[in-house]
C-alpha atoms as a PDB file:
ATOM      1  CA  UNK A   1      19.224 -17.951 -22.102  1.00  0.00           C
ATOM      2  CA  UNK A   2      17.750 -17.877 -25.614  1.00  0.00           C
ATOM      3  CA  UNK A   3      19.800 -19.837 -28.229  1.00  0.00           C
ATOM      4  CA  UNK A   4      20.699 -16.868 -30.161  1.00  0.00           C
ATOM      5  CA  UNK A   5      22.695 -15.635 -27.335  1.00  0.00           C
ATOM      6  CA  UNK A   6      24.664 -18.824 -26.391  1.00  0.00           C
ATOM      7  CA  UNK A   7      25.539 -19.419 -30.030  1.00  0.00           C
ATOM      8  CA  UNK A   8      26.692 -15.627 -30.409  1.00  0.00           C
ATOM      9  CA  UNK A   9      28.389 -16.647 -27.054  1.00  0.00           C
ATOM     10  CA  UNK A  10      30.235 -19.826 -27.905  1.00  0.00           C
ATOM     11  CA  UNK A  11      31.033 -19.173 -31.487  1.00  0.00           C
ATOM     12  CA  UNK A  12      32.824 -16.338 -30.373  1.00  0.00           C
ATOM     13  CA  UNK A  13      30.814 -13.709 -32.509  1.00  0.00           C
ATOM     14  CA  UNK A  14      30.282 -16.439 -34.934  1.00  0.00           C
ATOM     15  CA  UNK A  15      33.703 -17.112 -35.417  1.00  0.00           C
ATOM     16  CA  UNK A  16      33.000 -21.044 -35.212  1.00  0.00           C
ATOM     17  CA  UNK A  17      31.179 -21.213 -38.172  1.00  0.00           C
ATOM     18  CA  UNK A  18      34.246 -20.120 -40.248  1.00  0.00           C
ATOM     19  CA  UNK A  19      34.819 -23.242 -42.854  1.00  0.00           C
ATOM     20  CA  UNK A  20      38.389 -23.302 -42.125  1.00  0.00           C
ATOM     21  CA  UNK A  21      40.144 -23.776 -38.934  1.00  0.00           C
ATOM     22  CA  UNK A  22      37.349 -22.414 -36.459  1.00  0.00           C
ATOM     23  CA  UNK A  23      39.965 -23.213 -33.631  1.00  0.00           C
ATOM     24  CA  UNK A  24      42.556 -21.560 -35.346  1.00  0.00           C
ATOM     25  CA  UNK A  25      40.674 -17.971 -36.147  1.00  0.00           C
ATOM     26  CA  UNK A  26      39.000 -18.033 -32.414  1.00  0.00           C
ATOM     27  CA  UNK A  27      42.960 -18.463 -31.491  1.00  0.00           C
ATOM     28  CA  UNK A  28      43.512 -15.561 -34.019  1.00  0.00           C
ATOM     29  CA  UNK A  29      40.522 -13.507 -32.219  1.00  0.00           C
ATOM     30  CA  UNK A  30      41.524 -14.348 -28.895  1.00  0.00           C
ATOM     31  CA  UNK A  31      45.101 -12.896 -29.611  1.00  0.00           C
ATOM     32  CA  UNK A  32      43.368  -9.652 -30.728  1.00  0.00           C
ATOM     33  CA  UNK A  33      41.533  -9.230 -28.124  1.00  0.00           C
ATOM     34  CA  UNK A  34      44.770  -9.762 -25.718  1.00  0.00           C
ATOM     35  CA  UNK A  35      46.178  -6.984 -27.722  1.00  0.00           C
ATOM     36  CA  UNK A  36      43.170  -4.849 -27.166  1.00  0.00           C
ATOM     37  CA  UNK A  37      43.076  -5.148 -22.833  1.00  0.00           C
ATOM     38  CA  UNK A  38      46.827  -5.768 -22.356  1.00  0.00           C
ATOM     39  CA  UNK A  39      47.739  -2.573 -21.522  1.00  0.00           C
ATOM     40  CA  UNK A  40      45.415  -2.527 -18.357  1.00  0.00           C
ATOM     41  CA  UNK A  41      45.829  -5.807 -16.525  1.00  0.00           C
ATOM     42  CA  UNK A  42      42.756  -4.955 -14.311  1.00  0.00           C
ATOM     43  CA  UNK A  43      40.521  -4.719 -17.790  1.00  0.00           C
ATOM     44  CA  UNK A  44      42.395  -8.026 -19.295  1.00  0.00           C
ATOM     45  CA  UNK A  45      41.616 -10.287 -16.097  1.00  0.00           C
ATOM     46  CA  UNK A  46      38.202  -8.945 -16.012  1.00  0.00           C
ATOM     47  CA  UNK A  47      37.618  -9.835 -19.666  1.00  0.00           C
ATOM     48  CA  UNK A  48      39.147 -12.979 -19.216  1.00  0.00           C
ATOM     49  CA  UNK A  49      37.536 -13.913 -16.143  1.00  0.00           C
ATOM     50  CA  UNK A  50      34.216 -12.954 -18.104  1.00  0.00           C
ATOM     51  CA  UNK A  51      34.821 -14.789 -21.540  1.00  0.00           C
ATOM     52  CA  UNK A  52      35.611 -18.126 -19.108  1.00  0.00           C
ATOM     53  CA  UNK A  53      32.602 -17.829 -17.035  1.00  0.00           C
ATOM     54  CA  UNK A  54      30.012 -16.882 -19.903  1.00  0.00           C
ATOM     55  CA  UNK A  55      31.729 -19.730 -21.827  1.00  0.00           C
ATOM     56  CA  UNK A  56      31.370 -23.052 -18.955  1.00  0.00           C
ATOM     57  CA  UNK A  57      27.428 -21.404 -19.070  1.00  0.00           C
ATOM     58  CA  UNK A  58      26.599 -21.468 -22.700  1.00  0.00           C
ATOM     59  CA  UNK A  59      29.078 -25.162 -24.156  1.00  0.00           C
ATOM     60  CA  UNK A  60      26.288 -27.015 -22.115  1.00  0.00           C
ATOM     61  CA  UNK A  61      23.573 -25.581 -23.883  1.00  0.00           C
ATOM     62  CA  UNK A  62      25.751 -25.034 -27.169  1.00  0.00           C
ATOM     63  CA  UNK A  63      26.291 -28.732 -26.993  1.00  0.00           C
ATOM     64  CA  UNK A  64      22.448 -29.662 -27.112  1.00  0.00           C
ATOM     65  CA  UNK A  65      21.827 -27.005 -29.627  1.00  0.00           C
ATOM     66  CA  UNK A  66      24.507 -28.708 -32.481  1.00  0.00           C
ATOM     67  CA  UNK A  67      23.945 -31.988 -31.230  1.00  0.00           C
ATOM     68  CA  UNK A  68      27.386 -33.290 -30.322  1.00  0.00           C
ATOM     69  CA  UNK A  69      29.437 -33.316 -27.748  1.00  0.00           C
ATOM     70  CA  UNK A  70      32.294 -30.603 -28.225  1.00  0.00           C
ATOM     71  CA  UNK A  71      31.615 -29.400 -31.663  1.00  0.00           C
ATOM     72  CA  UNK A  72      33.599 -27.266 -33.595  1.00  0.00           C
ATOM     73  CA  UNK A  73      31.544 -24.273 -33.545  1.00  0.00           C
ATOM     74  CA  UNK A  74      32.340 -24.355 -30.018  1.00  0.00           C
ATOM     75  CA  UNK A  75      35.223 -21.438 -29.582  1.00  0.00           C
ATOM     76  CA  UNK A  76      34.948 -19.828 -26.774  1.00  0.00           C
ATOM     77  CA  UNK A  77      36.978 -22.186 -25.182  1.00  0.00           C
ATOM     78  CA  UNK A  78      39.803 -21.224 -27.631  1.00  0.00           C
ATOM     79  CA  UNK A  79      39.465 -17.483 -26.532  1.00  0.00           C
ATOM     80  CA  UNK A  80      39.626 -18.386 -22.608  1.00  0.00           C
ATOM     81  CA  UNK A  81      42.608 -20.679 -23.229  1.00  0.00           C
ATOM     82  CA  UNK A  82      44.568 -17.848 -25.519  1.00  0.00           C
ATOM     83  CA  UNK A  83      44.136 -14.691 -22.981  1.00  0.00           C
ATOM     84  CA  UNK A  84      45.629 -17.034 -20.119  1.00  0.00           C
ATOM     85  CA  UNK A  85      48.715 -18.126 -22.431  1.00  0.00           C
ATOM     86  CA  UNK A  86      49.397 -15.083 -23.529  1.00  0.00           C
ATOM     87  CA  UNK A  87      49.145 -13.154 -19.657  1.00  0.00           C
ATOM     88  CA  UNK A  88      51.862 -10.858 -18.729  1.00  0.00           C
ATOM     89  CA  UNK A  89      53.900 -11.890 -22.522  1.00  0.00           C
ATOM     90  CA  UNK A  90      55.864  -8.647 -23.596  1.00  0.00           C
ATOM     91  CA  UNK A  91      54.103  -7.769 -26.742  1.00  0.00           C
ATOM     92  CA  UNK A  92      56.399  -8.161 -29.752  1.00  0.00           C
ATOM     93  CA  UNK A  93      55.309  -9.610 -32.757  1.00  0.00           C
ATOM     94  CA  UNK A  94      57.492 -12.674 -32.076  1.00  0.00           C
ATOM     95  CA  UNK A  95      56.276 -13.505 -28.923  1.00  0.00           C
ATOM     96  CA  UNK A  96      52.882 -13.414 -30.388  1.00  0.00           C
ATOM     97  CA  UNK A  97      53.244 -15.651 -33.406  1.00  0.00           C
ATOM     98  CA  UNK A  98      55.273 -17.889 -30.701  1.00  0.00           C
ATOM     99  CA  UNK A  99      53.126 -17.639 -28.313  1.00  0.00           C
ATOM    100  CA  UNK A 100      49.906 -18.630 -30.950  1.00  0.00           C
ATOM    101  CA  UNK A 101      51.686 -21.816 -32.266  1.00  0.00           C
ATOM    102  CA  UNK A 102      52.650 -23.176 -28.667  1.00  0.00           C
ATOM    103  CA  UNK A 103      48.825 -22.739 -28.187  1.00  0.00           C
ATOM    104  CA  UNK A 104      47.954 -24.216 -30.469  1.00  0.00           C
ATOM    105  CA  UNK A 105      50.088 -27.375 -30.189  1.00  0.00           C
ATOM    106  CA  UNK A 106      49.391 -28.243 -26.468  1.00  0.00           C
ATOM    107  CA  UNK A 107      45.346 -27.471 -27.992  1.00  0.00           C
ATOM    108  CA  UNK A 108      45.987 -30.035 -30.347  1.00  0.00           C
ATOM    109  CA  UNK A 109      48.321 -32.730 -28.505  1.00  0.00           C
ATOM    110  CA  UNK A 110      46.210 -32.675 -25.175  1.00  0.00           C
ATOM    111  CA  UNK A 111      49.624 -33.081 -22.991  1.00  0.00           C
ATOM    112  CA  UNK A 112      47.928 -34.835 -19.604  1.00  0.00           C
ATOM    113  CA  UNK A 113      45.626 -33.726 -17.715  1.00  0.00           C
ATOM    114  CA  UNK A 114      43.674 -32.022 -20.481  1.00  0.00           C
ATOM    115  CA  UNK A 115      43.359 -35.159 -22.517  1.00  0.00           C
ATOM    116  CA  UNK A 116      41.275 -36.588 -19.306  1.00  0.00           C
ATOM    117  CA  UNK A 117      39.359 -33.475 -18.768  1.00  0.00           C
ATOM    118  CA  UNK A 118      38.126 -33.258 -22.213  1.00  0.00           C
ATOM    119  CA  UNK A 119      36.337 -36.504 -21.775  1.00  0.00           C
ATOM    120  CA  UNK A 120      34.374 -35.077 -18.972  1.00  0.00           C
ATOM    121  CA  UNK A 121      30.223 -34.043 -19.582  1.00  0.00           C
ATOM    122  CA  UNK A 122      29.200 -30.752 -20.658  1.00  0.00           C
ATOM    123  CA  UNK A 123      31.023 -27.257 -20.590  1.00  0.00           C
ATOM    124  CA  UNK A 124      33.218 -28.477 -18.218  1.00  0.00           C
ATOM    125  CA  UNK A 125      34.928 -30.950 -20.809  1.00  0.00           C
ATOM    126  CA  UNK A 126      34.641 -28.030 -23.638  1.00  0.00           C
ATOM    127  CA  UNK A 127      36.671 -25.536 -21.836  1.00  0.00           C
ATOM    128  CA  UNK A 128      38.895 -27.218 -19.770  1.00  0.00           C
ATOM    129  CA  UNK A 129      41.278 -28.958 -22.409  1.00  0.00           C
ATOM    130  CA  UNK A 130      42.084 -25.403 -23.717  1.00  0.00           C
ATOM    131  CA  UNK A 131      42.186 -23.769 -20.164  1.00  0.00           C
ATOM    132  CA  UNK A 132      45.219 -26.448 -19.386  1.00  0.00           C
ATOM    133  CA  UNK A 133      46.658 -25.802 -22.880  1.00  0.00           C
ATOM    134  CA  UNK A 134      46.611 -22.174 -21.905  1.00  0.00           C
ATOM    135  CA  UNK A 135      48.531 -22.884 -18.604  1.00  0.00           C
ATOM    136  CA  UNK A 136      50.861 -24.823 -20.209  1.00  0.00           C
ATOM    137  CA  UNK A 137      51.371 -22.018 -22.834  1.00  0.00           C
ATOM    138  CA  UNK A 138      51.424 -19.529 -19.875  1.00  0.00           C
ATOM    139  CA  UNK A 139      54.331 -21.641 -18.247  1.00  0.00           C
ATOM    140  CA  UNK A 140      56.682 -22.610 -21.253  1.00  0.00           C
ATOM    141  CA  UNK A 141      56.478 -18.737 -23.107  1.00  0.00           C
ATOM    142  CA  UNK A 142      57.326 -17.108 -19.288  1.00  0.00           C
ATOM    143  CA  UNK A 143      60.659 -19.646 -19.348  1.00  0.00           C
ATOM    144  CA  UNK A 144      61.339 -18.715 -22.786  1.00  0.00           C
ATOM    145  CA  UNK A 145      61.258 -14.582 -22.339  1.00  0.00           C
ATOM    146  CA  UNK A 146      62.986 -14.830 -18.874  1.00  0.00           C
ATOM    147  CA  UNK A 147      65.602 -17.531 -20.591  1.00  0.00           C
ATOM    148  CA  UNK A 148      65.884 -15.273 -23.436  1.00  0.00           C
ATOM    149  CA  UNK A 149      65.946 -11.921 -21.622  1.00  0.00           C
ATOM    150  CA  UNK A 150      63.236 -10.376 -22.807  1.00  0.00           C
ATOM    151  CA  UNK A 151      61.196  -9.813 -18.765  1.00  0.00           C
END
């Protein structure tokens, strides 16, 4: 896979090499994108399942490209984590803005077992912190709309 690809790939179209908040704009992205394939669940778990496979292939390489392990260019990850937390969420504006900060918290705080798998090699250690953060997101927003009646 030639390095142009894999950094197109796991900068999200470049969006990791924003100077502020790469993590935070990939987040923004991925949300977009959500709002682009929600309407057809087939389409969304096919992009999803896409975005998560193409982005385990290209951290490895992404990481011997930049030269560290996890760097912040690396937002694929991000994306992957955002489509699962944000699966089946009616979508209203605040459900989305909700939905983005819980993300973006259990990204940030590593709640156990994604502060373990982060420490593991290659692109399994890149994406699976934010795939757990996106469970967790997936979990706690499906209690709050059912709690609040809104599914």
């Amino acid at each position: 896979m030639p390095d142009r690809f894999v950094k197109l790939i796991a900068t999200f179209c470049y969006v990791g090499y924003l100077p502020l908040g790469p993590g935070s704009m990939a987040s923004i992205a991925g949300a977009l994108l959500c709002g682009a394939v929600q309407a057809n669940p087939v389409v969304y778990v096919i992009v999803l399942a896409v975005i998560t496979f193409l982005g385990f292939r290209v951290s490895d390489r992404m990481e011997a490209i930049a030269g560290s392990k996890d760097p912040s260019c690396i937002v694929i990850d991000e994306v992957a984590g955002v489509m699962i937390g944000f699966w089946g969420l009616p979508w209203t504006w605040p459900v989305i803005i909700t939905a983005f900060f819980v993300f973006r918290a259990f990204d940030m705080f590593k709640i156990y077992p994604a502060n373990r798998l982060e420490s593991m090699k290659g692109g399994v250690g890149v994406m699976m912190d934010d795939i757990v953060a996106g469970v967790y997101t997936l979990i706690t927003m499906h209690l709050a709309v059912r709690l609040a009646g809104l599914i």
